[in-house]
C-alpha atoms as a PDB file:
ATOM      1  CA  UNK A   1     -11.035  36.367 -16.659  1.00  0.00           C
ATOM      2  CA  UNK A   2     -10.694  32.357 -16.936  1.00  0.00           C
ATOM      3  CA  UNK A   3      -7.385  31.266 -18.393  1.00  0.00           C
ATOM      4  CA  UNK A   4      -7.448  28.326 -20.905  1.00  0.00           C
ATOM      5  CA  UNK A   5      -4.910  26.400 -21.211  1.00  0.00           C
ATOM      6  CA  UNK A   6      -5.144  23.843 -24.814  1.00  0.00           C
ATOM      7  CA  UNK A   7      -3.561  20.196 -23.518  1.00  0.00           C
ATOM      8  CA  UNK A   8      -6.085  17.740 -25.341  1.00  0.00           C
ATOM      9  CA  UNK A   9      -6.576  14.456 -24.497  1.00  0.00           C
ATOM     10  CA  UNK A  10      -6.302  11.732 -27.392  1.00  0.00           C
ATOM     11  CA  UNK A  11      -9.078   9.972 -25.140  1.00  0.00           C
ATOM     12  CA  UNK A  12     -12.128  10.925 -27.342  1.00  0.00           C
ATOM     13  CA  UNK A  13     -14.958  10.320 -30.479  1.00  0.00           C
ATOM     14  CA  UNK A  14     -17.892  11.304 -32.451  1.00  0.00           C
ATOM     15  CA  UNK A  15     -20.750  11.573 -30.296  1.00  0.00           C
ATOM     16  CA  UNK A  16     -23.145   8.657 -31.353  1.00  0.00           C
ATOM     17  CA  UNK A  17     -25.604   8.806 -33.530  1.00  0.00           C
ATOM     18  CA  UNK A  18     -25.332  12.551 -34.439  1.00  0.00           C
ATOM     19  CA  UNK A  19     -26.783  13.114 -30.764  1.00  0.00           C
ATOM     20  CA  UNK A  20     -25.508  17.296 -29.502  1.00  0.00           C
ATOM     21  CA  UNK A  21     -24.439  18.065 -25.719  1.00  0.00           C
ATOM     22  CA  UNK A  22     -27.952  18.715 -23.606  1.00  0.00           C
ATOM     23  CA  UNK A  23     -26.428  17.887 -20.045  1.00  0.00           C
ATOM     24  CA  UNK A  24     -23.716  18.890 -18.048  1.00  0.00           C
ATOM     25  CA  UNK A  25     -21.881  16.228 -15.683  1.00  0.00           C
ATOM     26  CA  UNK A  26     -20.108  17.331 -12.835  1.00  0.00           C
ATOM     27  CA  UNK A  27     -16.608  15.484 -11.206  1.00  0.00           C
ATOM     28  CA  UNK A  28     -14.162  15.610  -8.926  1.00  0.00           C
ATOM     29  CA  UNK A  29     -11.176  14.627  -9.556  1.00  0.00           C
ATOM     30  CA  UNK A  30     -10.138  13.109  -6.216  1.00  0.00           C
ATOM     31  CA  UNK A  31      -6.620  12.500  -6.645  1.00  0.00           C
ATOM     32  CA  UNK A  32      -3.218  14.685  -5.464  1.00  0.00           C
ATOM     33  CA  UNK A  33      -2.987  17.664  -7.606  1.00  0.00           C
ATOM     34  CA  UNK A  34      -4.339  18.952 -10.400  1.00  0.00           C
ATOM     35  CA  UNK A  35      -1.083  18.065 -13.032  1.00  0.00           C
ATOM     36  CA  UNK A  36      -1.541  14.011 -11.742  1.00  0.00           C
ATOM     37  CA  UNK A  37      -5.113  14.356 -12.610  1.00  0.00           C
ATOM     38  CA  UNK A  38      -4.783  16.680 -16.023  1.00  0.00           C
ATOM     39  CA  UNK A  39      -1.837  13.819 -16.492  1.00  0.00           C
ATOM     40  CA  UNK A  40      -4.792  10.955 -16.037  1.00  0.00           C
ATOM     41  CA  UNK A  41      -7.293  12.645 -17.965  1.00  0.00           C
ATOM     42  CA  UNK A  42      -4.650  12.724 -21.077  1.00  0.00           C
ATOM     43  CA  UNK A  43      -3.393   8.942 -20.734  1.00  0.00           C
ATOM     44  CA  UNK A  44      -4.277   6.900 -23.191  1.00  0.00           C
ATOM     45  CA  UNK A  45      -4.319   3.853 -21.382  1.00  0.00           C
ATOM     46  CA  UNK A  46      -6.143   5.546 -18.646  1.00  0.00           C
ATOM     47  CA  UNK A  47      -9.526   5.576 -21.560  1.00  0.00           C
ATOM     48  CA  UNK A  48     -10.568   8.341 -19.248  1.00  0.00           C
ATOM     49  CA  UNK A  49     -11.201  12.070 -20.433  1.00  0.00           C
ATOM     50  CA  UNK A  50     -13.635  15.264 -19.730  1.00  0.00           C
ATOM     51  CA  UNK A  51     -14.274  18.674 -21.310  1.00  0.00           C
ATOM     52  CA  UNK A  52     -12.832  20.280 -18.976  1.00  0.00           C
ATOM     53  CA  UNK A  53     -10.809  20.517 -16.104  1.00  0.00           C
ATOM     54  CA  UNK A  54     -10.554  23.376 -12.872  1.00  0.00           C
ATOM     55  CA  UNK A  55      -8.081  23.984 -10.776  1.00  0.00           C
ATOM     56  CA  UNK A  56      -8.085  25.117  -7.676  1.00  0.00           C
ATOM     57  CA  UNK A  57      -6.629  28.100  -8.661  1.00  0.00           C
ATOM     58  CA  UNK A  58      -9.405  28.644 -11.366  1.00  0.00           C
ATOM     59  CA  UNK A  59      -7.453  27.590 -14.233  1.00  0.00           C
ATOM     60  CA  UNK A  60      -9.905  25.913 -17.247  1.00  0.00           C
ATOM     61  CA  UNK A  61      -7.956  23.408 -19.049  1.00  0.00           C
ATOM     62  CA  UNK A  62      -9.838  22.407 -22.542  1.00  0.00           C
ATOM     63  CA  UNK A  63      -9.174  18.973 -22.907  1.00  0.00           C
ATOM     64  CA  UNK A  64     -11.569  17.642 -25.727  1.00  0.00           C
ATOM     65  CA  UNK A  65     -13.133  19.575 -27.884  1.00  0.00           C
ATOM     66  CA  UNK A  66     -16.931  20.625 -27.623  1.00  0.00           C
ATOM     67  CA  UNK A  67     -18.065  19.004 -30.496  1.00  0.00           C
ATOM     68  CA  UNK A  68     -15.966  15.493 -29.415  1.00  0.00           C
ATOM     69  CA  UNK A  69     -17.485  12.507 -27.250  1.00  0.00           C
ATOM     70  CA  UNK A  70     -15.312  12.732 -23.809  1.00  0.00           C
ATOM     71  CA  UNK A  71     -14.853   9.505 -21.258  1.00  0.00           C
ATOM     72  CA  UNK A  72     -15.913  10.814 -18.431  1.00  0.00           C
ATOM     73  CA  UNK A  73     -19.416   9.401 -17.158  1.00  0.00           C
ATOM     74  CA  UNK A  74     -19.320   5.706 -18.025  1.00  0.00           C
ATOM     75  CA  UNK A  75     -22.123   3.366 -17.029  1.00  0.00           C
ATOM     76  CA  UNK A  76     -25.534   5.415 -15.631  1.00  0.00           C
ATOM     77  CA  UNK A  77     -28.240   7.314 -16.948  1.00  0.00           C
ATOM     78  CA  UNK A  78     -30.101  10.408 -16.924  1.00  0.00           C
ATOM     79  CA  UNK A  79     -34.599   9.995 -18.011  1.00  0.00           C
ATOM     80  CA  UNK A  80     -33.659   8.489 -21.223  1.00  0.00           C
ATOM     81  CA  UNK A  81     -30.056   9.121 -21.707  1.00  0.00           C
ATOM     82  CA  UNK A  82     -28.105   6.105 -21.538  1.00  0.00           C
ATOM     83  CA  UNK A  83     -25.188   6.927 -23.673  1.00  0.00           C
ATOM     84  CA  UNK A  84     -24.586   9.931 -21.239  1.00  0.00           C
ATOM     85  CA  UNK A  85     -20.884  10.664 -23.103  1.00  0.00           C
ATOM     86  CA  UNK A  86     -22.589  11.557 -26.237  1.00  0.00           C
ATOM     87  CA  UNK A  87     -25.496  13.324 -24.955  1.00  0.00           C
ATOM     88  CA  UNK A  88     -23.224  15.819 -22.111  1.00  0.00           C
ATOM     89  CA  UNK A  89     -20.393  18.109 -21.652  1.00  0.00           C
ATOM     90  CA  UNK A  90     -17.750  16.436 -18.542  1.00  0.00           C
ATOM     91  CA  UNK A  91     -16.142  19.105 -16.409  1.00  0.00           C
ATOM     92  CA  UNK A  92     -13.758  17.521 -13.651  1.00  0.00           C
ATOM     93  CA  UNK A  93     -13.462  19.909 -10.607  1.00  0.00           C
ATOM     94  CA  UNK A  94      -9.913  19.769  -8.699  1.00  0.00           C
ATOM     95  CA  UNK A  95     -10.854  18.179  -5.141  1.00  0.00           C
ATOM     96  CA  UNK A  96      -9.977  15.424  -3.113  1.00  0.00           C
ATOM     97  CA  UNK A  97     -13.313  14.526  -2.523  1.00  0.00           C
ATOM     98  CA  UNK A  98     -13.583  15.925   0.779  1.00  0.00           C
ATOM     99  CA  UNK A  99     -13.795  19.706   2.544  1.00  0.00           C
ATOM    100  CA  UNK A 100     -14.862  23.035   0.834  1.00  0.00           C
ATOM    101  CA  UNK A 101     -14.415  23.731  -2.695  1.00  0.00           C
ATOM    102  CA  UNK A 102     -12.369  27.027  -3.641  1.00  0.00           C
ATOM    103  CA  UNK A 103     -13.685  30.135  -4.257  1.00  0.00           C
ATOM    104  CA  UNK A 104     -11.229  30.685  -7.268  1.00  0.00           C
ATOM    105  CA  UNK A 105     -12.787  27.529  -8.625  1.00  0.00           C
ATOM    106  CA  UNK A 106     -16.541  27.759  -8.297  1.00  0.00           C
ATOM    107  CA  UNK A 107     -16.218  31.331  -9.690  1.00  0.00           C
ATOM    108  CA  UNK A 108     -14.613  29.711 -13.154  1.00  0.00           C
ATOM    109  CA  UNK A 109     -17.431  27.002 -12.772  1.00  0.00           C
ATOM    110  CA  UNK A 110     -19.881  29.478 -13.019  1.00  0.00           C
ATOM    111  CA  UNK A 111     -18.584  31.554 -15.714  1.00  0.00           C
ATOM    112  CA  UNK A 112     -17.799  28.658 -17.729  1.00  0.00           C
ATOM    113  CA  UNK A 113     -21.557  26.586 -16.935  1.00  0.00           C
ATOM    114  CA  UNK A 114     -23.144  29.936 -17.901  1.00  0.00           C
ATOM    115  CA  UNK A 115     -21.183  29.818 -21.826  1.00  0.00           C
ATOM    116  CA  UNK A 116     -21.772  26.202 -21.938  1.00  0.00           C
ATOM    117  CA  UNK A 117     -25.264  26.594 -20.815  1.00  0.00           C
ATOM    118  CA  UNK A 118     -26.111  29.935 -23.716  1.00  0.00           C
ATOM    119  CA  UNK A 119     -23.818  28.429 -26.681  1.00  0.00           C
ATOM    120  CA  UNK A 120     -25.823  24.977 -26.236  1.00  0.00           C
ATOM    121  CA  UNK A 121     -29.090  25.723 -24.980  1.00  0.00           C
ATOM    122  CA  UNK A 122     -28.787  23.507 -21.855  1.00  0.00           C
ATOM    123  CA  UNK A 123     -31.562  24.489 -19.091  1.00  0.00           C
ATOM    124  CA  UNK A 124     -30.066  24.094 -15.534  1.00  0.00           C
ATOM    125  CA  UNK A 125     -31.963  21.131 -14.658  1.00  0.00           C
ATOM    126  CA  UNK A 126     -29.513  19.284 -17.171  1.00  0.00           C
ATOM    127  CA  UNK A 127     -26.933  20.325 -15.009  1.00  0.00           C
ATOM    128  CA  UNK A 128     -26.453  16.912 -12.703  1.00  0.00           C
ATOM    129  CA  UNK A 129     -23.345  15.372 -10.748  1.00  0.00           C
ATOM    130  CA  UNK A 130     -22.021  12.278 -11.752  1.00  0.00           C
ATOM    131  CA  UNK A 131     -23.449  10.779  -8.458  1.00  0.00           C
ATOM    132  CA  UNK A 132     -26.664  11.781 -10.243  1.00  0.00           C
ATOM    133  CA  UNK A 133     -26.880   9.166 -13.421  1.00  0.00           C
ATOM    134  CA  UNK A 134     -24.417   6.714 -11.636  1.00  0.00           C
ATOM    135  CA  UNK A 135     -25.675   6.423  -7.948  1.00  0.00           C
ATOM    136  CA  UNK A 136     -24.773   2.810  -7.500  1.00  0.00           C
ATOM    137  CA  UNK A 137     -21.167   3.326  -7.875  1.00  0.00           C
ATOM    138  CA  UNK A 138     -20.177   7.390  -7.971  1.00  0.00           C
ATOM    139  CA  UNK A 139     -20.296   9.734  -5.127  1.00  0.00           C
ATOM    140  CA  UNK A 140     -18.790  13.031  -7.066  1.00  0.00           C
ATOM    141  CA  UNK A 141     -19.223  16.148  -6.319  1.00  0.00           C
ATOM    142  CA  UNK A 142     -20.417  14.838  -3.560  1.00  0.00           C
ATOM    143  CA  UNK A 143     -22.326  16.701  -0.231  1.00  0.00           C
ATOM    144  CA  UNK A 144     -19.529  19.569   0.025  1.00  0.00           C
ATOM    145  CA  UNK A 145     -20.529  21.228  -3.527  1.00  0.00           C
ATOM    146  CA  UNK A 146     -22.377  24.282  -3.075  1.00  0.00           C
ATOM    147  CA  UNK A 147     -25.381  22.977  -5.559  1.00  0.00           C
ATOM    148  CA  UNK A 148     -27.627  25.740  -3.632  1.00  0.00           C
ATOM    149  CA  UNK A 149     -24.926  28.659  -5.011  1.00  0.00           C
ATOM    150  CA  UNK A 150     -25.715  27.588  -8.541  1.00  0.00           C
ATOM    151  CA  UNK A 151     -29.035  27.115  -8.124  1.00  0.00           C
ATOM    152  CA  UNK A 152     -29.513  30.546  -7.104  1.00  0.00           C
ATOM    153  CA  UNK A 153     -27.621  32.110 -10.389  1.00  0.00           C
ATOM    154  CA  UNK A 154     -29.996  30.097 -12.497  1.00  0.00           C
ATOM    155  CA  UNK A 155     -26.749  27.681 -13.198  1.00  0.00           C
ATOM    156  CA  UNK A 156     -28.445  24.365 -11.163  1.00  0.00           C
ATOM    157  CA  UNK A 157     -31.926  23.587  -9.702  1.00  0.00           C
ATOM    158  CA  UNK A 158     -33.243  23.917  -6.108  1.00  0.00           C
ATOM    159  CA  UNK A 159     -36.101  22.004  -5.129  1.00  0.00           C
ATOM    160  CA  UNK A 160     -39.208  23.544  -2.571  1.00  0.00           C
ATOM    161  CA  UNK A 161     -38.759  21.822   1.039  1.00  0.00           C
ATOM    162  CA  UNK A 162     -42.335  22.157   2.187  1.00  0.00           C
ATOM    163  CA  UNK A 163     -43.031  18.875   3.673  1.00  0.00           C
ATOM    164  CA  UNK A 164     -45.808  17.053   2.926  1.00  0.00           C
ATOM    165  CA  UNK A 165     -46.964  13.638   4.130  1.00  0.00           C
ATOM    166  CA  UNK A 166     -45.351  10.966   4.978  1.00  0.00           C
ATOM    167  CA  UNK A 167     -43.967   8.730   1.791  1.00  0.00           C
ATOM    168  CA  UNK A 168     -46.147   5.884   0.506  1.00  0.00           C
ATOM    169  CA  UNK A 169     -43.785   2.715  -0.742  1.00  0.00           C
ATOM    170  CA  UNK A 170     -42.526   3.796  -4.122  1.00  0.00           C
ATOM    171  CA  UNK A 171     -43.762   7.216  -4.010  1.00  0.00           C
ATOM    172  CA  UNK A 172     -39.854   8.439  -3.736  1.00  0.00           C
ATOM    173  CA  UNK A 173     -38.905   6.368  -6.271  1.00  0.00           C
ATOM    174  CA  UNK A 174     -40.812   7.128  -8.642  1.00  0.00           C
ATOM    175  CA  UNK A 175     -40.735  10.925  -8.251  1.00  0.00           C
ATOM    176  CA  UNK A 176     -36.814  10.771  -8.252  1.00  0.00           C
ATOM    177  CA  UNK A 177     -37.125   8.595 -11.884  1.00  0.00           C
ATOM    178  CA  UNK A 178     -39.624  11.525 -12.827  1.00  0.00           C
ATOM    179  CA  UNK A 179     -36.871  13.906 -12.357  1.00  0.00           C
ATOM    180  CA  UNK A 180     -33.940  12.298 -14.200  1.00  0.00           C
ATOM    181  CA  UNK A 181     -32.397   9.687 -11.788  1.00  0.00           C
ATOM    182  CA  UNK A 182     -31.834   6.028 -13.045  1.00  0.00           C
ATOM    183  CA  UNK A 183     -33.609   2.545 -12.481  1.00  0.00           C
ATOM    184  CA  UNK A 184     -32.021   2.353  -8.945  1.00  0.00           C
ATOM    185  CA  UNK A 185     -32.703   0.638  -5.215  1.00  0.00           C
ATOM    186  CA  UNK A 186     -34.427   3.343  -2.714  1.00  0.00           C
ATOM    187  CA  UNK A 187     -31.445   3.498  -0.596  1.00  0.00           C
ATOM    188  CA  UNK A 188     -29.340   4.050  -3.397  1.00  0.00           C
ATOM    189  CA  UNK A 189     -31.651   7.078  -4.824  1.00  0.00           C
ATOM    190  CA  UNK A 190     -32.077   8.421  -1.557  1.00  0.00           C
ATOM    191  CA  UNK A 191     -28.035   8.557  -0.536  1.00  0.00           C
ATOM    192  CA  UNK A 192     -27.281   9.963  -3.783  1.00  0.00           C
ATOM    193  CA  UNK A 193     -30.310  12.788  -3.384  1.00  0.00           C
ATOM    194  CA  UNK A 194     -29.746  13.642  -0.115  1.00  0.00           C
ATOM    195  CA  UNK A 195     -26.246  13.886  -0.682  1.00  0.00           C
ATOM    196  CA  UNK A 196     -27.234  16.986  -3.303  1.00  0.00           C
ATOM    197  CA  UNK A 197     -29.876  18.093  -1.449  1.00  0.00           C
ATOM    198  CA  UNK A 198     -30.057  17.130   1.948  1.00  0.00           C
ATOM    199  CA  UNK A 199     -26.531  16.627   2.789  1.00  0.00           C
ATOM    200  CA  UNK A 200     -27.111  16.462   6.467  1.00  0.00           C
ATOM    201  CA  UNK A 201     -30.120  14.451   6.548  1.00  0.00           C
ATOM    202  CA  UNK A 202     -30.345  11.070   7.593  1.00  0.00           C
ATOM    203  CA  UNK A 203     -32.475   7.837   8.137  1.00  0.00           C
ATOM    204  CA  UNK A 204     -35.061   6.290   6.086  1.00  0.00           C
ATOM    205  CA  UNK A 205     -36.742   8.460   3.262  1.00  0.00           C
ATOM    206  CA  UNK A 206     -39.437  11.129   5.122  1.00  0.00           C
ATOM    207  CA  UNK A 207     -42.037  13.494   4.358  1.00  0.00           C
ATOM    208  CA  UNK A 208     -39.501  16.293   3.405  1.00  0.00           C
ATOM    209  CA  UNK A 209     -37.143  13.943   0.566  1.00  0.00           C
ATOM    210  CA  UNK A 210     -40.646  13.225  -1.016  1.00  0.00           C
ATOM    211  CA  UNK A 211     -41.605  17.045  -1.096  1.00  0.00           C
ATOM    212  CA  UNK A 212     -38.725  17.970  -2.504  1.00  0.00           C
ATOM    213  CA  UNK A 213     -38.381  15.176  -5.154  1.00  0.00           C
ATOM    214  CA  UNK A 214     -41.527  15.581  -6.500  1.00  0.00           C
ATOM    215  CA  UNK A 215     -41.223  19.393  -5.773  1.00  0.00           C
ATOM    216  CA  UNK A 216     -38.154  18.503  -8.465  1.00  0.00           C
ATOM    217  CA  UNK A 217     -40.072  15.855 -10.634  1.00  0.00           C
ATOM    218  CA  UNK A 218     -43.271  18.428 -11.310  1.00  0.00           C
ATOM    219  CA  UNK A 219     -41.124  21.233 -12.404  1.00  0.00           C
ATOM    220  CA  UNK A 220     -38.503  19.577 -14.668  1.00  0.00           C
ATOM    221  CA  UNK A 221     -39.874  15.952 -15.555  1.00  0.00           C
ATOM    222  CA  UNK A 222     -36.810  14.655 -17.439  1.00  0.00           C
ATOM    223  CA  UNK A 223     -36.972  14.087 -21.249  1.00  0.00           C
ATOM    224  CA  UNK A 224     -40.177  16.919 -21.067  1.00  0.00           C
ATOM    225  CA  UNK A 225     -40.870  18.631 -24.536  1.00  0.00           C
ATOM    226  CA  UNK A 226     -39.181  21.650 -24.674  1.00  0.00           C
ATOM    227  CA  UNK A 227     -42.120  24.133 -26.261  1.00  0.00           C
ATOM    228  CA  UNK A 228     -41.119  25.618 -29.436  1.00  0.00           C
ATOM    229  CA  UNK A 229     -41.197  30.095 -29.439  1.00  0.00           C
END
């Protein structure tokens, strides 16, 4: 069972232009303990906020309401969402930033993604990192989330690693901007992709990033029409 706690944060608005939650965005929280970070997340003069927050121990703390516009992904983008804080749900993981994430903790992340995910109709390619839609300047969850885990309980994506040939210039590029990431430098995509997907891989992009991007890019191109039942 996940136990809520109810401390909301006044750090919060409408979403914009009537737009509804149809991504996720995934944080760490990278600071001492999870009351300094719950006690961040609440500051007003911080201007920061999320959803949600997990502790290590499991706990979900509901910090902004559903319905409310949370502070919690800033400048990026995901395909064409550049206003990500009106168009996502933030949840802020416990974690230093470094070294395994808790059991206790991924198990309430998946319980909770999987409600978020059925109440709003988000499909798990929606489900990103904030390194995702701000590669330039975030690094969170960074190469130490289990991405694979979620994948696997239809929670996240996974992309095919058959390798194909080697990358023509751009090719990467554009197959990462096919699958959601933003107007970015190659070295930029490729750290923030590899550290998702490849966390151990290194060197200039190869045969097996482009595979797997477009692997990505051909079976969830970002902003796709969803086809109506």
């Amino acid at each position: 069972m996940l136990a809520f706690g109810d401390h909301p944060s006044p750090n919060c608005g409408p979403r914009r232009n009537g737009a509804q939650p149809d991504l996720i965005v995934l944080h760490y929280t990278a600071m001492a303990s999870c009351a300094e970070a719950q006690a961040r997340l609440c500051d007003p003069g911080a201007e920061v906020s999320a959803h949600y927050l997990i502790s290590e121990q499991g706990k979900v703390i509901a910090l902004v309401p559903e319905e409310l516009r949370a502070w919690h992904a800033g400048a990026g983008a995901w395909g064409g969402a550049s206003d990500v804080n009106s168009r996502s749900i933030g949840i802020e993981l416990d974690h230093p930033g470094t070294g395994p994430f808790p059991e206790a903790q991924m198990a309430a992340l998946e319980v909770l993604l999987a409600d978020l995910m059925h109440r709003w109709q988000i499909p798990p390619e929606r489900v990103i990192g904030h390194s995702d839609m701000a590669p330039a300047r975030k690094s969170d969850p960074g190469p130490d989330f289990d991405w694979q885990r979620f994948a696997a309980r239809g929670l996240s994506v996974w992309p095919a690693t058959t390798a194909g040939p080697d990358p023509e210039p751009g090719a990467f590029v554009a197959a990462a901007r096919g699958f959601g990431y933003p107007d970015a430098a190659e070295d930029v995509l490729l750290a923030a992709f590899r550290a998702r997907f490849r966390p151990n891989a290194s060197g200039p992009v190869d045969a097996t990033d482009l595979a797997m991007v477009m692997d990505l890019a051909t079976r969830f191109p970002v902003d796709a029409p969803v086809a109506q039942a």
